[in-house]
N, C-alpha and C. Protein backbone atom coordinates (compact mmCIF):
# COMPACT_ATOMS: atom_id res chain seq x y z
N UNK A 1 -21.66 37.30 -60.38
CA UNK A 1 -20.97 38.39 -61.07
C UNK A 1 -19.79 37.81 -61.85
N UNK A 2 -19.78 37.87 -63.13
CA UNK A 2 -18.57 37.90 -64.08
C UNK A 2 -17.48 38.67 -64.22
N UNK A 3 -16.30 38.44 -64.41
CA UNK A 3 -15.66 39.78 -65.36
C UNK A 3 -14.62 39.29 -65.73
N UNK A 4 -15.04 39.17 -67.16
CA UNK A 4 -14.24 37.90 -67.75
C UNK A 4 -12.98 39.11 -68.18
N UNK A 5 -11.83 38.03 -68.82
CA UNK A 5 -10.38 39.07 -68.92
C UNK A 5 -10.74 39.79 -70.54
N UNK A 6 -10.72 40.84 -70.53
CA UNK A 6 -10.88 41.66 -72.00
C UNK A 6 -9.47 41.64 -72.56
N UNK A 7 -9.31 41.07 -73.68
CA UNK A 7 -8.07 40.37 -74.25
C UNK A 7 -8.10 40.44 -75.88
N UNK A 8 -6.57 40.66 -75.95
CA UNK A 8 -7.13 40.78 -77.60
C UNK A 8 -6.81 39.96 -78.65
N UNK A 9 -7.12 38.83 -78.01
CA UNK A 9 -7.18 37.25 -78.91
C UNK A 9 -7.76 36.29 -78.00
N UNK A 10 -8.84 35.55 -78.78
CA UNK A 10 -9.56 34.58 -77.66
C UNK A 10 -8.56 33.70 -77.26
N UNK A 11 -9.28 33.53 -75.58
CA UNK A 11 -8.60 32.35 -75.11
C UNK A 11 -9.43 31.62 -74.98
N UNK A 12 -9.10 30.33 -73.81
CA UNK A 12 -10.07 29.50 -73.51
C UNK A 12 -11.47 29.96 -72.35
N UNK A 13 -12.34 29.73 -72.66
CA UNK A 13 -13.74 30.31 -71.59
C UNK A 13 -13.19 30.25 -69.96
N UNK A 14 -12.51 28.69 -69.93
CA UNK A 14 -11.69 28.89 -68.99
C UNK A 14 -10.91 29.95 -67.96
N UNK A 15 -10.34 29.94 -68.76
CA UNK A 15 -8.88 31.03 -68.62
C UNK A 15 -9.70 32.18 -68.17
N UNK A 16 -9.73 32.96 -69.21
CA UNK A 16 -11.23 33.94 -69.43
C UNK A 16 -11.75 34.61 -68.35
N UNK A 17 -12.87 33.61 -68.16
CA UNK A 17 -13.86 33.59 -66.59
C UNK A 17 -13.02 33.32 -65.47
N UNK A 18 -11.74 32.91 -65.18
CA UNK A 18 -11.48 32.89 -64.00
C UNK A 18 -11.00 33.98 -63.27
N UNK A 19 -11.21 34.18 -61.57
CA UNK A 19 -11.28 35.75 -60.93
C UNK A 19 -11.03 35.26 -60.35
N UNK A 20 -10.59 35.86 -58.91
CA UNK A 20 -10.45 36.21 -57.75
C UNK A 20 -11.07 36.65 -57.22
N UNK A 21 -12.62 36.07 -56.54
CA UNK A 21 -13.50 37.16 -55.97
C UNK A 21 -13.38 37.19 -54.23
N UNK A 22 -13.41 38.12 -53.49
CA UNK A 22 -13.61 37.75 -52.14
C UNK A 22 -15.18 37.37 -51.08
N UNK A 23 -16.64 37.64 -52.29
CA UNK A 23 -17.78 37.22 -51.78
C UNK A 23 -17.71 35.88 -51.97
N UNK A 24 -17.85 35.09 -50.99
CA UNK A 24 -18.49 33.76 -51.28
C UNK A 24 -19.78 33.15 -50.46
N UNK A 25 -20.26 32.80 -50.70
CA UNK A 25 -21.34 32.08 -49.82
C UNK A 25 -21.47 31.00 -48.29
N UNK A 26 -21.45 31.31 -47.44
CA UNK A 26 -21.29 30.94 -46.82
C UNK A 26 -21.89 29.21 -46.59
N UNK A 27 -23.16 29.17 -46.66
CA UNK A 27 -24.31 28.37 -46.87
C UNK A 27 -23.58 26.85 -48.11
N UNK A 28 -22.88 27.14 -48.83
CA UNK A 28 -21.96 26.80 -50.21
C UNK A 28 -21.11 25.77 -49.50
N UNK A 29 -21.96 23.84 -49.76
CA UNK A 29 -20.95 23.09 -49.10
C UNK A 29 -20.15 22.52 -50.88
N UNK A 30 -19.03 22.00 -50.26
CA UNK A 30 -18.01 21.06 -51.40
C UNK A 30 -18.48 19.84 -51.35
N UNK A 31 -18.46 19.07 -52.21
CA UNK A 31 -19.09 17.63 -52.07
C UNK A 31 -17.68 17.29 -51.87
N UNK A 32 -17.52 15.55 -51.36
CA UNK A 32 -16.51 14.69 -51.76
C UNK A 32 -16.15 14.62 -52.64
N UNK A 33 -17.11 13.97 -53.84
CA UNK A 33 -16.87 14.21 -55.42
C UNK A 33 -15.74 15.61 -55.74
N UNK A 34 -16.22 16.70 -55.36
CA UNK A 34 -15.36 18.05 -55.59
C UNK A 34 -14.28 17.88 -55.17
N UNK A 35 -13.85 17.76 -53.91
CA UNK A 35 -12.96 17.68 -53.83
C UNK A 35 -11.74 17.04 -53.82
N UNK A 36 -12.25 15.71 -54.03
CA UNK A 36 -11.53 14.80 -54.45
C UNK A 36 -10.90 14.95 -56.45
N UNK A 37 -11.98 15.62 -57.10
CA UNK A 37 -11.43 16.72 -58.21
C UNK A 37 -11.00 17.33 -58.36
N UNK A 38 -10.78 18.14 -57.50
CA UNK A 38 -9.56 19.35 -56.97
C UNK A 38 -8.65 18.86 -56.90
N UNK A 39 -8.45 17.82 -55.59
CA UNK A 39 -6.90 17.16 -56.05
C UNK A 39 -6.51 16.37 -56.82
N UNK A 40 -7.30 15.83 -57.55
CA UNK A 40 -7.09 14.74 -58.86
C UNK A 40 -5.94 16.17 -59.63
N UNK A 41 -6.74 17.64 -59.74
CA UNK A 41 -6.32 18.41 -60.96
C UNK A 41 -4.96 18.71 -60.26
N UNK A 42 -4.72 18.74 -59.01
CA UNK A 42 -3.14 19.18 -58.97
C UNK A 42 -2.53 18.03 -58.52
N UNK A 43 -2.85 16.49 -58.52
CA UNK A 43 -1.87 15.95 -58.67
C UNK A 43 -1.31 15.33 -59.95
N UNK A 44 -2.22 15.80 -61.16
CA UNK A 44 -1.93 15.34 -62.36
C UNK A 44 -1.31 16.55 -63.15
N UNK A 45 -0.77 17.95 -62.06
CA UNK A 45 0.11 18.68 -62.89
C UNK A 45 1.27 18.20 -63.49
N UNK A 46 1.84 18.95 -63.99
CA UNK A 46 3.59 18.51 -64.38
C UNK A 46 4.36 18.79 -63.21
N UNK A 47 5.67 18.30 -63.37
CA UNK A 47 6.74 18.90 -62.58
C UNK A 47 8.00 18.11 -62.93
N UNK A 48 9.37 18.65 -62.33
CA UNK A 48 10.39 18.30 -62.86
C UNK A 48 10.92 17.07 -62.42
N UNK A 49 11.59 16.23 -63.59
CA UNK A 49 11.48 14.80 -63.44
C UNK A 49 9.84 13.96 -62.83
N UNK A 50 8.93 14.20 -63.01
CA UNK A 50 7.80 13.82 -62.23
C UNK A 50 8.06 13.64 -60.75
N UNK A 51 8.58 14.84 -59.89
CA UNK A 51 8.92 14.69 -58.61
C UNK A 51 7.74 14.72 -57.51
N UNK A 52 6.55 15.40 -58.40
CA UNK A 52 5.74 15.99 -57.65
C UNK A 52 5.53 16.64 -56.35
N UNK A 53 6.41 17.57 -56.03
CA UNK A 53 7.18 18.14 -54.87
C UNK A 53 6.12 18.87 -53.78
N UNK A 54 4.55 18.91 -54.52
CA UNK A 54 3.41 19.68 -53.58
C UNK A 54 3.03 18.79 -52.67
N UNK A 55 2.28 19.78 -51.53
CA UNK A 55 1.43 19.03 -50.66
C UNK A 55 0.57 19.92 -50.41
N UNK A 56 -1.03 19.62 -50.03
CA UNK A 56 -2.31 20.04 -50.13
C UNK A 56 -2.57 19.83 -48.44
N UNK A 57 -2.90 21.18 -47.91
CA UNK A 57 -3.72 20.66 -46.42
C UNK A 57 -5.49 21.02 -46.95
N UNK A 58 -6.14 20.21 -47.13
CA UNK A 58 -7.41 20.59 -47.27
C UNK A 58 -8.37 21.14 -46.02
N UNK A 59 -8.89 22.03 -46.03
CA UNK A 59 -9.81 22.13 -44.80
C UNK A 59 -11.53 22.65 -44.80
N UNK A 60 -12.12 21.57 -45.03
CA UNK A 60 -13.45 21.83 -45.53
C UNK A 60 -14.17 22.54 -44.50
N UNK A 61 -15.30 23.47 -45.03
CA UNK A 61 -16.08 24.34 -43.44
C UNK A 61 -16.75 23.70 -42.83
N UNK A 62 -17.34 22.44 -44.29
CA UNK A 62 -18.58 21.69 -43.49
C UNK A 62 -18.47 20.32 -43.07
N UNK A 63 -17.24 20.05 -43.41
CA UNK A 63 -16.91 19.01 -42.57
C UNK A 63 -15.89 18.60 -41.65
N UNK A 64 -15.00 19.57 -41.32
CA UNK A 64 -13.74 19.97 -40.95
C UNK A 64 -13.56 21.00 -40.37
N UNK A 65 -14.73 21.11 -39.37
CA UNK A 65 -14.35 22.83 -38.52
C UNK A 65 -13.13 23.41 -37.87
N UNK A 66 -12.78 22.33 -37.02
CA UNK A 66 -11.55 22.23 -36.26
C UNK A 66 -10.01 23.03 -37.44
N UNK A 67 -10.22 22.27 -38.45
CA UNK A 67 -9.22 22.25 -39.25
C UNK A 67 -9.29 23.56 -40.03
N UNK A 68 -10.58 24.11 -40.33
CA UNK A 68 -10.82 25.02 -41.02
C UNK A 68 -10.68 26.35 -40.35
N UNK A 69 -11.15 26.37 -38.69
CA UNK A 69 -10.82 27.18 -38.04
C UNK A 69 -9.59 27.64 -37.55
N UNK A 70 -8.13 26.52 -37.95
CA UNK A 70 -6.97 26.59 -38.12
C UNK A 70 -6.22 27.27 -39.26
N UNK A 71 -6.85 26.63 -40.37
CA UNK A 71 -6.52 27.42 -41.29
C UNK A 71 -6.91 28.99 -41.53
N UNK A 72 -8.06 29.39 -41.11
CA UNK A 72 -8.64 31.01 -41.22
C UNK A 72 -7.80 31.78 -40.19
N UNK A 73 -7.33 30.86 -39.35
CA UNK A 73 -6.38 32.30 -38.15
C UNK A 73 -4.83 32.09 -38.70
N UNK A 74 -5.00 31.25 -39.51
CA UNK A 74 -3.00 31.57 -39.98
C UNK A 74 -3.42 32.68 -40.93
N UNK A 75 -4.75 32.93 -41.58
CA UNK A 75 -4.73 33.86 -42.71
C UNK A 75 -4.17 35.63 -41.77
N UNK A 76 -3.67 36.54 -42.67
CA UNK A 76 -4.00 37.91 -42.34
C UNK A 76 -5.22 38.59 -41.63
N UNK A 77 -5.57 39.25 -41.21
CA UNK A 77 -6.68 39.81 -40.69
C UNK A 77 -7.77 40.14 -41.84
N UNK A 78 -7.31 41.01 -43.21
CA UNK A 78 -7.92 41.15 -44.05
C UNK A 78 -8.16 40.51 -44.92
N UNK A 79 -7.67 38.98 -44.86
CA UNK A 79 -8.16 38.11 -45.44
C UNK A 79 -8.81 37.52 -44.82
N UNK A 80 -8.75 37.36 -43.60
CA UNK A 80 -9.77 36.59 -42.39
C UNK A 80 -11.23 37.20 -42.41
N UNK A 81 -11.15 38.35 -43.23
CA UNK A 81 -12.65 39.19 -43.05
C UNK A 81 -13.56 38.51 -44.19
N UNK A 82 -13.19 38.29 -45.32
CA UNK A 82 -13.96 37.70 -46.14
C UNK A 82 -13.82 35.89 -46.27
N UNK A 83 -12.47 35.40 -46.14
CA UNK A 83 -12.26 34.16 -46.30
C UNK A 83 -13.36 33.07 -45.36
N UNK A 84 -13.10 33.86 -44.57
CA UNK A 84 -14.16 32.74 -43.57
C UNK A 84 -15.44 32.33 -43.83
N UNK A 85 -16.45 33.02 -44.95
CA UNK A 85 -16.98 32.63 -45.69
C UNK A 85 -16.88 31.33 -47.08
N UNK A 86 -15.17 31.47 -46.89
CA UNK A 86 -15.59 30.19 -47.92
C UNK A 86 -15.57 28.80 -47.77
N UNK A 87 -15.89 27.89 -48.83
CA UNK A 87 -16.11 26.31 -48.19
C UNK A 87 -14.75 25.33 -47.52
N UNK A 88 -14.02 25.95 -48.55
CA UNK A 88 -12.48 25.57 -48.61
C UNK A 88 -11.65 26.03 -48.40
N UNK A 89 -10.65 25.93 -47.10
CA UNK A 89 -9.36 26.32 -47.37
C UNK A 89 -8.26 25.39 -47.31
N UNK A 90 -7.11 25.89 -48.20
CA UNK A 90 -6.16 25.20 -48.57
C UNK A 90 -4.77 25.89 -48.23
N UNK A 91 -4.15 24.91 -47.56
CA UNK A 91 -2.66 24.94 -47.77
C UNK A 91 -1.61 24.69 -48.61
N UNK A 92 -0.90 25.04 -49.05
CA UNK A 92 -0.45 24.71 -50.64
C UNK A 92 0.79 24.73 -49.65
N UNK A 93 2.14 23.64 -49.78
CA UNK A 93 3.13 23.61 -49.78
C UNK A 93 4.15 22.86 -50.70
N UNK A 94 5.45 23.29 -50.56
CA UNK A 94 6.12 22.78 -51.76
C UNK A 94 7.69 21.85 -50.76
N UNK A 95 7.78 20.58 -51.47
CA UNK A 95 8.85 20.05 -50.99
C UNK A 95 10.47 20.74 -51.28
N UNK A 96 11.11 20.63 -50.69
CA UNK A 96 12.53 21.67 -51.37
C UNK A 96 13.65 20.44 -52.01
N UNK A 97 13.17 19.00 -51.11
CA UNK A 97 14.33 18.44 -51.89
C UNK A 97 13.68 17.38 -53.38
N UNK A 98 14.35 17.44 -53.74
CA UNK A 98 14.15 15.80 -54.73
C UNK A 98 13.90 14.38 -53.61
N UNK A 99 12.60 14.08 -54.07
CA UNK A 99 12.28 12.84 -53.14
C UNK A 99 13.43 11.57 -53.66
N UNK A 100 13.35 11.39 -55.17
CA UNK A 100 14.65 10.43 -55.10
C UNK A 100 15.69 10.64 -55.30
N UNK A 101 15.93 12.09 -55.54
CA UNK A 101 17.76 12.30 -55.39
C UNK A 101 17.82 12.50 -54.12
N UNK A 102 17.37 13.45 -53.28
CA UNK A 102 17.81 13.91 -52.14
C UNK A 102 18.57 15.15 -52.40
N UNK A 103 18.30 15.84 -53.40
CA UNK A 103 19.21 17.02 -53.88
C UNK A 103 18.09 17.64 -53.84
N UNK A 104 19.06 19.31 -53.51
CA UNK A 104 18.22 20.35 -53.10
C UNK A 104 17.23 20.50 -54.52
N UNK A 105 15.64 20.89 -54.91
CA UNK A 105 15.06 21.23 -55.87
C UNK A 105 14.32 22.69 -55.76
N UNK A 106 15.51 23.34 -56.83
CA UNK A 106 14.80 24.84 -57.22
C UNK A 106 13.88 25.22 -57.69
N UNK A 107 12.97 23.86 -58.53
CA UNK A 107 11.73 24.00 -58.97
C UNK A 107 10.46 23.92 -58.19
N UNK A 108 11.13 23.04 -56.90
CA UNK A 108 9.62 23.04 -56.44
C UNK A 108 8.51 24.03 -56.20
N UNK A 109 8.90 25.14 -55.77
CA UNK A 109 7.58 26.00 -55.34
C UNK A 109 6.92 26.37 -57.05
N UNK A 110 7.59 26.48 -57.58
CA UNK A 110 7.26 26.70 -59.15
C UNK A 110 6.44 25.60 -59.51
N UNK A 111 6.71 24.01 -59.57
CA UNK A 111 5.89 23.17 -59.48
C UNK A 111 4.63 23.32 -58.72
N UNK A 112 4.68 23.74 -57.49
CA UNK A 112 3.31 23.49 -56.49
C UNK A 112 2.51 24.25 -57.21
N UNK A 113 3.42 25.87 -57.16
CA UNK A 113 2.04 26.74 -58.45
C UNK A 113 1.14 25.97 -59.15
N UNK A 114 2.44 25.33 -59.97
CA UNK A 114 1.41 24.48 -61.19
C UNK A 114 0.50 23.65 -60.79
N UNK A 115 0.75 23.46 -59.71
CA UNK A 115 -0.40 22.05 -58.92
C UNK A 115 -1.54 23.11 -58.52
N UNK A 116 -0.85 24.10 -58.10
CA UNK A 116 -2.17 25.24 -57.59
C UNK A 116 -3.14 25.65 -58.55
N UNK A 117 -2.85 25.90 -59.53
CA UNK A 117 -3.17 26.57 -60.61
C UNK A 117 -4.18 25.67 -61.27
N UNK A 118 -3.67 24.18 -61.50
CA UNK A 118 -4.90 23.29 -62.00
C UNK A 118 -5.68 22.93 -61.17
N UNK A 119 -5.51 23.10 -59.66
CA UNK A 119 -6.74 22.89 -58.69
C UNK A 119 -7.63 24.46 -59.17
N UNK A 120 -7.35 25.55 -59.10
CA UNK A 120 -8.10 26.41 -59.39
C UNK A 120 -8.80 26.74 -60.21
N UNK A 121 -8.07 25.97 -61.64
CA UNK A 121 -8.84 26.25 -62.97
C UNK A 121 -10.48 24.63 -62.93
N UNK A 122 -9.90 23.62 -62.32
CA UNK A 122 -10.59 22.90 -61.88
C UNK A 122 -12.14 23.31 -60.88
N UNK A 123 -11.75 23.70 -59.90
CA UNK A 123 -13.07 24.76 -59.31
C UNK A 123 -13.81 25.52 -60.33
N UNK A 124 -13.07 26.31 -61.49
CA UNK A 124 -13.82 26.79 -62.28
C UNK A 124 -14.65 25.65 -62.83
N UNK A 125 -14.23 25.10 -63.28
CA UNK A 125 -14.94 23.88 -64.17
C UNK A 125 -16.00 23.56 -63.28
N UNK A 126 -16.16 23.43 -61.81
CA UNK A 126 -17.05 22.88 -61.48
C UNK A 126 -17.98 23.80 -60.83
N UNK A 127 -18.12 24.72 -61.50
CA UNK A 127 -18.97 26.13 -60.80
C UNK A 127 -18.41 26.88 -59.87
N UNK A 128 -17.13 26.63 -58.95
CA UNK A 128 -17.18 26.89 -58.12
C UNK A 128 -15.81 28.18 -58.43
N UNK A 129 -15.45 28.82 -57.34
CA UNK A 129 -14.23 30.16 -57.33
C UNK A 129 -13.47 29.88 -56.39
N UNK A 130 -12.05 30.33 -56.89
CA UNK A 130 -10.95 30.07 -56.00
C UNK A 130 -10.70 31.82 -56.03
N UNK A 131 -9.60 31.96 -54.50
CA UNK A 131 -8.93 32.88 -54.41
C UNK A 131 -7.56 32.49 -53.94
N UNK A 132 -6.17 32.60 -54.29
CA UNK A 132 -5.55 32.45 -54.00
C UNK A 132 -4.78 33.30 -53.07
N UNK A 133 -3.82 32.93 -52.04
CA UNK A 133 -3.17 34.23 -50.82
C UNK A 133 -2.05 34.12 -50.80
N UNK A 134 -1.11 35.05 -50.44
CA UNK A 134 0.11 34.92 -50.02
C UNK A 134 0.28 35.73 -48.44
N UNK A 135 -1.12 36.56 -48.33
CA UNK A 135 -1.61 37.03 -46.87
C UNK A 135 -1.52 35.94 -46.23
N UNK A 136 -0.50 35.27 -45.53
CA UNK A 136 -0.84 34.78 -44.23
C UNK A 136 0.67 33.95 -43.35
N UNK A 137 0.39 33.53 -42.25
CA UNK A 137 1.27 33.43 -41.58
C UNK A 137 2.55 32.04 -41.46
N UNK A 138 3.39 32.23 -42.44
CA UNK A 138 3.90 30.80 -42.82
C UNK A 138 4.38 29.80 -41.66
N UNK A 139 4.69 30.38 -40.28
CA UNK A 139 5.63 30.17 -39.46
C UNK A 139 3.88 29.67 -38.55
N UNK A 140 2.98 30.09 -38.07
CA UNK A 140 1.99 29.53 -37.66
C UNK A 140 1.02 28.25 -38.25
N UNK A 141 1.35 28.36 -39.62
CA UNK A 141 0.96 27.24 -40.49
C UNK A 141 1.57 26.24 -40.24
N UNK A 142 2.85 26.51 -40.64
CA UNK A 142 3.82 24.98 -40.16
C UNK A 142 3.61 24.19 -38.95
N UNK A 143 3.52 25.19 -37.71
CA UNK A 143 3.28 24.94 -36.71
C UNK A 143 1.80 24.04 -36.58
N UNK A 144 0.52 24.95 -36.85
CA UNK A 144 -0.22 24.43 -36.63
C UNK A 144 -1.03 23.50 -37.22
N UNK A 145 -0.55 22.43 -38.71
CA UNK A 145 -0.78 21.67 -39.25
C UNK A 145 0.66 20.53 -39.55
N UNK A 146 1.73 21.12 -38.47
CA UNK A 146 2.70 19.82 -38.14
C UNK A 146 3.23 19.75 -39.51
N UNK A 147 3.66 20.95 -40.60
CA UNK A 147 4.18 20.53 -41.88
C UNK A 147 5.29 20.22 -41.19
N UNK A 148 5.91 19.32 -42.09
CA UNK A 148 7.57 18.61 -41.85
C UNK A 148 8.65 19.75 -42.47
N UNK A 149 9.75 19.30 -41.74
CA UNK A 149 10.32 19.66 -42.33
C UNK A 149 11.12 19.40 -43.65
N UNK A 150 11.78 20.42 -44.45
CA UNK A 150 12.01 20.69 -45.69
C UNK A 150 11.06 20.80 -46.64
N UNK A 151 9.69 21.04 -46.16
CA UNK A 151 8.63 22.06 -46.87
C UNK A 151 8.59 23.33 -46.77
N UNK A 152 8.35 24.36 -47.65
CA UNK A 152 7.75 25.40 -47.65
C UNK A 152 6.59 25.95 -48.17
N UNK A 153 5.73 26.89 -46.80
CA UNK A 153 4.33 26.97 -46.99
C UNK A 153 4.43 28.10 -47.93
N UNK A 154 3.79 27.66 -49.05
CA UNK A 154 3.92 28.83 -50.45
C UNK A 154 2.63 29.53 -50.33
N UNK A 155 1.29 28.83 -50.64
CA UNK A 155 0.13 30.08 -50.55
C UNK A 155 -0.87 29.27 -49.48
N UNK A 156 -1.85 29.77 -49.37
CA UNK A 156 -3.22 29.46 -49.03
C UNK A 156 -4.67 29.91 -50.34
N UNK A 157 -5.70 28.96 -50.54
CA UNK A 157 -6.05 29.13 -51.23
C UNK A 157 -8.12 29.39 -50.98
N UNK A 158 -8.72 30.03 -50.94
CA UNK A 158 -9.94 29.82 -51.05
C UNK A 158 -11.17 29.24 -51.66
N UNK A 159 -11.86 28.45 -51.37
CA UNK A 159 -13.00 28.14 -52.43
C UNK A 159 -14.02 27.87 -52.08
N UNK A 160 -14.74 28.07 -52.90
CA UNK A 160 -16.20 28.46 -52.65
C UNK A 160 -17.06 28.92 -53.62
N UNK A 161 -18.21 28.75 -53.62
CA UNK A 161 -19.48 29.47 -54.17
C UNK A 161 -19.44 30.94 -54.25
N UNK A 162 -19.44 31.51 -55.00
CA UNK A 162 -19.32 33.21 -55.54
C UNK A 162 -20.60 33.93 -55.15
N UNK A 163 -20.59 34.81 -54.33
CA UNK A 163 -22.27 35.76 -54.00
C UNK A 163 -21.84 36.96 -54.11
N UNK A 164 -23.04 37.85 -54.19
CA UNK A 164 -22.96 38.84 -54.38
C UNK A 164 -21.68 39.53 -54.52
N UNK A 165 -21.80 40.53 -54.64
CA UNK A 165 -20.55 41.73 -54.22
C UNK A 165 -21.51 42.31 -52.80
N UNK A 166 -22.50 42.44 -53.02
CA UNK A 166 -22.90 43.10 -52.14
C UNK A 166 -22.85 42.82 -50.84
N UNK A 167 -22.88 41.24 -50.51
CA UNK A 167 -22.36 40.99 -49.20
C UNK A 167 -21.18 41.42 -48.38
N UNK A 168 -20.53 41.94 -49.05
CA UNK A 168 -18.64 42.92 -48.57
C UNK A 168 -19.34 43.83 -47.99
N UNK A 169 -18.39 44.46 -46.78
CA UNK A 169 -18.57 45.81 -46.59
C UNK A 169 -18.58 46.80 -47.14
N UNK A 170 -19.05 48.22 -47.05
CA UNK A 170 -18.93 49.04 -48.29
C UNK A 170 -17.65 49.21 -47.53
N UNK A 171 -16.47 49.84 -48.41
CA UNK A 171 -15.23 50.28 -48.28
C UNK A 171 -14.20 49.63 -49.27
N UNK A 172 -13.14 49.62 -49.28
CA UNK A 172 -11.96 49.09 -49.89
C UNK A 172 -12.28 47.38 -50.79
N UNK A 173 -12.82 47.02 -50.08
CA UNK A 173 -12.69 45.48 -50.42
C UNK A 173 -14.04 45.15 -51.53
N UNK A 174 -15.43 46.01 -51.03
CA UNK A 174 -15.88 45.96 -51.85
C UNK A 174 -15.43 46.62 -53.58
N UNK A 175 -14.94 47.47 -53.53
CA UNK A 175 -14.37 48.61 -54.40
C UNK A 175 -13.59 47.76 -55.26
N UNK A 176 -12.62 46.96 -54.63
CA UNK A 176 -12.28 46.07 -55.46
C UNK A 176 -12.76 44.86 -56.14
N UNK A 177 -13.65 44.45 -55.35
CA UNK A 177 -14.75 43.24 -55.85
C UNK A 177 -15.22 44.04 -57.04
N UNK A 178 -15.80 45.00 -56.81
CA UNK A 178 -16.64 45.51 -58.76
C UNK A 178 -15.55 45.79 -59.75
N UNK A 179 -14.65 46.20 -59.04
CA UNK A 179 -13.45 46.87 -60.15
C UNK A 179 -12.97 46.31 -61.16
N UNK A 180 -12.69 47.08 -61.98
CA UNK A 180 -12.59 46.40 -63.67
C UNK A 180 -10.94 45.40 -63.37
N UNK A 181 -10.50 43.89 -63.76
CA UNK A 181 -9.96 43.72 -64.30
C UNK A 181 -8.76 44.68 -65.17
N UNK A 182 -7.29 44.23 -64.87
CA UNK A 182 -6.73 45.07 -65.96
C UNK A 182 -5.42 44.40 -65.23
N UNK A 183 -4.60 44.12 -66.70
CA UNK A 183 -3.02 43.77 -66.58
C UNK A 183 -2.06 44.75 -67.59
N UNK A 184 -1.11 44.28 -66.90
CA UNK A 184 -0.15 45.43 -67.94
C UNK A 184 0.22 44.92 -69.27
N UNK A 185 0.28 45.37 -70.09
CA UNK A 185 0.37 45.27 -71.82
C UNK A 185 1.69 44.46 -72.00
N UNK A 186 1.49 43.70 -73.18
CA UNK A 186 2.48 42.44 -73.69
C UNK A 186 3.86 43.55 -73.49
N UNK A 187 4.26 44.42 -73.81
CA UNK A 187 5.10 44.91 -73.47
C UNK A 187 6.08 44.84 -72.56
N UNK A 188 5.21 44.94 -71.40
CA UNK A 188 6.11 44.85 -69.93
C UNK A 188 6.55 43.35 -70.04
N UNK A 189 5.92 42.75 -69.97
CA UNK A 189 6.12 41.40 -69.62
C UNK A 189 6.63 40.23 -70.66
N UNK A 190 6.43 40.43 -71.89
CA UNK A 190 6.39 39.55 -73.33
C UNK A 190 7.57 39.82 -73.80
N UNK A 191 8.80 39.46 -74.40
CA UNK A 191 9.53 39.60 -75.18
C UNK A 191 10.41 38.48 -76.25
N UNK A 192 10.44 38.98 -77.29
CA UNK A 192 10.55 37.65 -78.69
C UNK A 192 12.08 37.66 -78.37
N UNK A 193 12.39 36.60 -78.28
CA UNK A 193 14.11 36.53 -78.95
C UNK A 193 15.39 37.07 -77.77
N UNK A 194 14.82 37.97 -76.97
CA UNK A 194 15.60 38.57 -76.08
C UNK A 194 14.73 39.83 -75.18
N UNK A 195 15.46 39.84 -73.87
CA UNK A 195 14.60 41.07 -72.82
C UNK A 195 14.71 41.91 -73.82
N UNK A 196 13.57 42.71 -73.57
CA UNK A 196 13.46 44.24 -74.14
C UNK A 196 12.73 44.51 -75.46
N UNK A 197 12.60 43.24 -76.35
CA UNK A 197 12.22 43.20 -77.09
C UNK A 197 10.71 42.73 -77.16
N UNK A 198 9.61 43.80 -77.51
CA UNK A 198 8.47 43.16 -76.88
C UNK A 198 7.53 42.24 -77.67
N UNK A 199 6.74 41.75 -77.57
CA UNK A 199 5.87 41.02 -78.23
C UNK A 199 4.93 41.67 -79.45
């Protein structure tokens, strides 16, 4: 299932086609190759001074149960209903200081995004779908993958092979799986020269 962004100037196919779906395939393994592409794409994001302030907990289904079954119980409950279907889950964290200043850095979680963001557009590229979370439990994460301190756990991420809609339950979650796409107009968000002024 598609549903590419209806926009009113092309972008890239990229951009475009990428979703958030919550069906994935269970059956749907990641190669090495993949994932070792995944993190190639977020460690070759940008960031300030090249600090590279992210860190990646990978946890594959099919080769990493232990780890994967760690990562699905830090998720929410209602993300635990569909996630556990997918191949990949990810921990996304962000460093807070400057590795060579040692000064506090306000960019990092903003950086990790960006590291997040090219691992995800990356999955696209390789057939595959990400979902990204902010459903889940930061204080059990830390704990139960030993992050260090002066990290913060920013998202968790899904990936996997895309199936049906129909595999969801009927209710809420499916409802949103078919549901149209839609953001709010350059307006809200866009402005030339100064707030208020819109695009």
């Amino acid at each position: 299932m598609n549903k590419p962004a209806q926009t009113s100037e092309s972008i890239h196919e990229l951009l475009a086609e990428r979703w958030s779906p919550r069906a994935f395939d269970p059956s749907a393994q990641i190669s090495s190759a993949q994932l070792i592409a995944l993190a190639e794409a977020a460690r070759w994001a940008p960031s300030c001074y090249g600090d590279e302030p992210w860190a990646f907990v990978l946890c594959n289904r099919h080769g990493d149960e232990p780890g994967f079954k760690r990562a699905l119980d830090c998720l929410a409950e209602p993300n635990q209903a569909w996630a556990g279907n997918s191949s990949l889950l990810i921990l996304v964290a962000a460093k807070q200081v400057f590795r060579t200043k040692d000064n506090p850095n306000r960019h990092g979680d903003y950086d990790a995004g960006a590291a997040a963001i090219s691992l995800v557009l990356q999955a696209e590229a390789l057939g595959l779908r990400a979902h990204q979370m902010g459903g889940f439990d930061q204080n059990k994460a830390r704990i139960d993958f030993a992050v260090p301190d002066g990290y913060n756990c920013i998202a968790m991420i899904a990936v996997g092979k895309q199936a049906s809609p129909e595999t969801l339950p009927k209710g809420p979650m499916l409802d949103m799986e078919k549901g149209e796409r839609k953001r709010l107009a350059f307006s809200e968000n866009f402005f030339v020269g100064k707030w208020g002024t819109s695009l």
